[in-house]
N, C-alpha and C. Protein backbone atom coordinates (compact mmCIF):
# COMPACT_ATOMS: atom_id res chain seq x y z
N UNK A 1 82.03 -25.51 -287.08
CA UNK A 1 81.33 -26.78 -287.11
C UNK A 1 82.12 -27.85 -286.36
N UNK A 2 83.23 -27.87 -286.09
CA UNK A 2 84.20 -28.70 -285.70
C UNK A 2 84.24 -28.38 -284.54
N UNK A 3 84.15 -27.75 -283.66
CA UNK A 3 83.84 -27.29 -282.44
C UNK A 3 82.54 -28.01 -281.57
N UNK A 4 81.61 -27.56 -282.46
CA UNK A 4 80.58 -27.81 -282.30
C UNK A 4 80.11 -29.59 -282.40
N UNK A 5 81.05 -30.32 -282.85
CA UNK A 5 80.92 -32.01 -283.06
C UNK A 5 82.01 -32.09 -281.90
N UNK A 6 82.58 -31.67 -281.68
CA UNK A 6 83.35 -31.93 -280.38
C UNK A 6 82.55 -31.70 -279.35
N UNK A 7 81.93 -30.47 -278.88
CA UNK A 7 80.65 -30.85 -278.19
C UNK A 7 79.76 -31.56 -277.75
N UNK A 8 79.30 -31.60 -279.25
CA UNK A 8 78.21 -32.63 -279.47
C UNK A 8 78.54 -34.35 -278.84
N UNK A 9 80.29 -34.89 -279.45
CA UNK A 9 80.67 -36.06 -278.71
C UNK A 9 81.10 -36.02 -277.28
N UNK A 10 81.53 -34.82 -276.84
CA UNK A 10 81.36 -34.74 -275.32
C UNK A 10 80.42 -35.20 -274.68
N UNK A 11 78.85 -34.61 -275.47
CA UNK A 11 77.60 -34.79 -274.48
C UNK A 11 77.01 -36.39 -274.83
N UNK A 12 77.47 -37.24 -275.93
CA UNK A 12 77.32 -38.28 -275.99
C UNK A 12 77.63 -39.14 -275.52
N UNK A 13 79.10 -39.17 -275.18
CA UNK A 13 79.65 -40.20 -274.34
C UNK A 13 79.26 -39.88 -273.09
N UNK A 14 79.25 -38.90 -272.33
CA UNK A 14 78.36 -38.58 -271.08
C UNK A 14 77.10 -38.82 -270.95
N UNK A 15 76.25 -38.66 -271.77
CA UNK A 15 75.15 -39.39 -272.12
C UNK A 15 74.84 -41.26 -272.03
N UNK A 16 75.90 -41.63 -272.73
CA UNK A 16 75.91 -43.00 -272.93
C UNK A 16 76.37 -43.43 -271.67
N UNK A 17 77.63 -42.82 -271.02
CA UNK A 17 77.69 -43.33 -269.67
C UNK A 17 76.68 -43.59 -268.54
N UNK A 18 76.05 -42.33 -268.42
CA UNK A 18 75.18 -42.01 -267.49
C UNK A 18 74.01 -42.81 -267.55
N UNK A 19 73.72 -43.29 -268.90
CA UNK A 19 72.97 -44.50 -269.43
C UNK A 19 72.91 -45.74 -268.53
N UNK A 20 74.70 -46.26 -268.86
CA UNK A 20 74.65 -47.31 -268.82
C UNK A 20 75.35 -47.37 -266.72
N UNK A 21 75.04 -46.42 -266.39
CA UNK A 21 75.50 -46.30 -264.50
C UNK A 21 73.87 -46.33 -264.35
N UNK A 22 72.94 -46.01 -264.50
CA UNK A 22 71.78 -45.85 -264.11
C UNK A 22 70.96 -47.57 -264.34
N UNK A 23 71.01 -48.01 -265.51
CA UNK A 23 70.77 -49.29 -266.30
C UNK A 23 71.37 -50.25 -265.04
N UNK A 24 72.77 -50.10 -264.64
CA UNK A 24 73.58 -50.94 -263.77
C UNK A 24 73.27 -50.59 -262.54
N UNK A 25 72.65 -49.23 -262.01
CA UNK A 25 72.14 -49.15 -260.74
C UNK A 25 70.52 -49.80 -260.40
N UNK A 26 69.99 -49.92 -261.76
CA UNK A 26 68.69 -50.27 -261.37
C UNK A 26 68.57 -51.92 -261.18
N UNK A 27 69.64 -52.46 -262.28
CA UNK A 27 69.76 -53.72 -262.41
C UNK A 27 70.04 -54.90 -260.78
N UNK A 28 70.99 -53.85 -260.57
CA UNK A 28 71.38 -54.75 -258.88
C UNK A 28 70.02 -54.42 -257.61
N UNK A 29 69.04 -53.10 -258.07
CA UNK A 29 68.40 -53.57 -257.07
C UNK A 29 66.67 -54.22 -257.43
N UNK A 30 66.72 -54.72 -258.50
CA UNK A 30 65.62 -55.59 -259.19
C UNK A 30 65.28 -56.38 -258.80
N UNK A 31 66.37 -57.14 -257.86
CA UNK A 31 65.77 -58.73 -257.25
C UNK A 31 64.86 -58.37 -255.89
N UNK A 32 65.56 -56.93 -255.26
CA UNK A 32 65.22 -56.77 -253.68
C UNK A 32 63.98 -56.17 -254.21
N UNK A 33 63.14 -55.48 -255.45
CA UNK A 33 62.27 -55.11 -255.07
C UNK A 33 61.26 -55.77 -255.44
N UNK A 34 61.73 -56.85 -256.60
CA UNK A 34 60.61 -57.60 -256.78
C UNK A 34 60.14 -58.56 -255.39
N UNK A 35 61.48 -58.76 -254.88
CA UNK A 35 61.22 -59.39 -253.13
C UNK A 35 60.37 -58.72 -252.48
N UNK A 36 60.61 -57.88 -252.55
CA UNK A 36 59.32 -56.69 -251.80
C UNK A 36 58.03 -56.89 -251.91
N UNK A 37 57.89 -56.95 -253.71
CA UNK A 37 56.51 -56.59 -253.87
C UNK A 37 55.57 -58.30 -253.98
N UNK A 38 56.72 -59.20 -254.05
CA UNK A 38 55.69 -60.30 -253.86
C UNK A 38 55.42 -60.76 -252.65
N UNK A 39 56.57 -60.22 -251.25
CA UNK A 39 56.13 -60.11 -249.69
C UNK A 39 55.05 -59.49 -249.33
N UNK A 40 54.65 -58.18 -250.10
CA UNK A 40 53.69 -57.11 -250.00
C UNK A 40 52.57 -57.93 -250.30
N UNK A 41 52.43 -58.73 -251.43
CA UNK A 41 50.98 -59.49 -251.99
C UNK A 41 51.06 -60.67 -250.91
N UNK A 42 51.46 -61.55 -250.85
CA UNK A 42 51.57 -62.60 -249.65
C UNK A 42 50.62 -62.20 -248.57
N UNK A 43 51.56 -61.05 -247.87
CA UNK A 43 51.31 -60.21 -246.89
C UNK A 43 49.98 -59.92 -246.60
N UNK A 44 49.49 -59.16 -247.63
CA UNK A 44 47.97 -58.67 -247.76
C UNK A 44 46.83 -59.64 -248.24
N UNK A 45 47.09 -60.57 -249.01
CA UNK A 45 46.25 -62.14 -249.06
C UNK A 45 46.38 -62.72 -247.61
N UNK A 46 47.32 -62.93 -247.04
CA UNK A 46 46.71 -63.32 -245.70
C UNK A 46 46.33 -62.61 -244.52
N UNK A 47 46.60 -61.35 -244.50
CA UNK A 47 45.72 -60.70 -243.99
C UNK A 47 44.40 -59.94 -244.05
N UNK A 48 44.16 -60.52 -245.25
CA UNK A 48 42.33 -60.45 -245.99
C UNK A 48 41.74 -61.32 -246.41
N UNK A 49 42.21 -62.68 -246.05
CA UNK A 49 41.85 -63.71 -245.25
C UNK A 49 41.19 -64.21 -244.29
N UNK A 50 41.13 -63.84 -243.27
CA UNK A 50 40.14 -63.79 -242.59
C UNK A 50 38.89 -63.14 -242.46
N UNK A 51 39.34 -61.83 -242.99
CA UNK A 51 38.45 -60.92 -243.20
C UNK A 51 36.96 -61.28 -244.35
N UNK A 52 37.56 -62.21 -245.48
CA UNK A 52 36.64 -62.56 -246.27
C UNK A 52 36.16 -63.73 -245.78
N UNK A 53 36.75 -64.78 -244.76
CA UNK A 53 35.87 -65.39 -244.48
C UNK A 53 34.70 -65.25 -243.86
N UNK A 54 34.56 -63.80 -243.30
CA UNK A 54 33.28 -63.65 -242.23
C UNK A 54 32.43 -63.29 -243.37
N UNK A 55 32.19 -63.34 -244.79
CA UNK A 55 31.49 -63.25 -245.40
C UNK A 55 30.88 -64.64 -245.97
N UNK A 56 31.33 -65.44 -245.71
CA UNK A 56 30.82 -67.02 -246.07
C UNK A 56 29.62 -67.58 -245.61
């Protein structure tokens, strides 16, 4: 059994790491993609823009 909780805290702290590298990788690129996706809407409102005006 003691073996086996040694294990077990091996795969936890590897666990918890891998957690908190992924958490910290997603975190730094959050700003660039929300940049993205409100360039993307911008983007496509004015270029369907004109397009809806020929319906007026």
């Amino acid at each position: 059994m003691t073996a086996l909780d040694q294990v077990t805290d091996i795969n936890r702290r590897h666990y918890t790491a891998s957690v908190q590298a992924g958490r910290s990788a997603v975190a730094d690129l959050l700003p660039g993609a929300l940049g993205a996706l409100v360039s993307a809407a911008a983007f496509t409102a004015l270029g369907l823009r004109p397009r809806l005006a020929e319906f007026r």
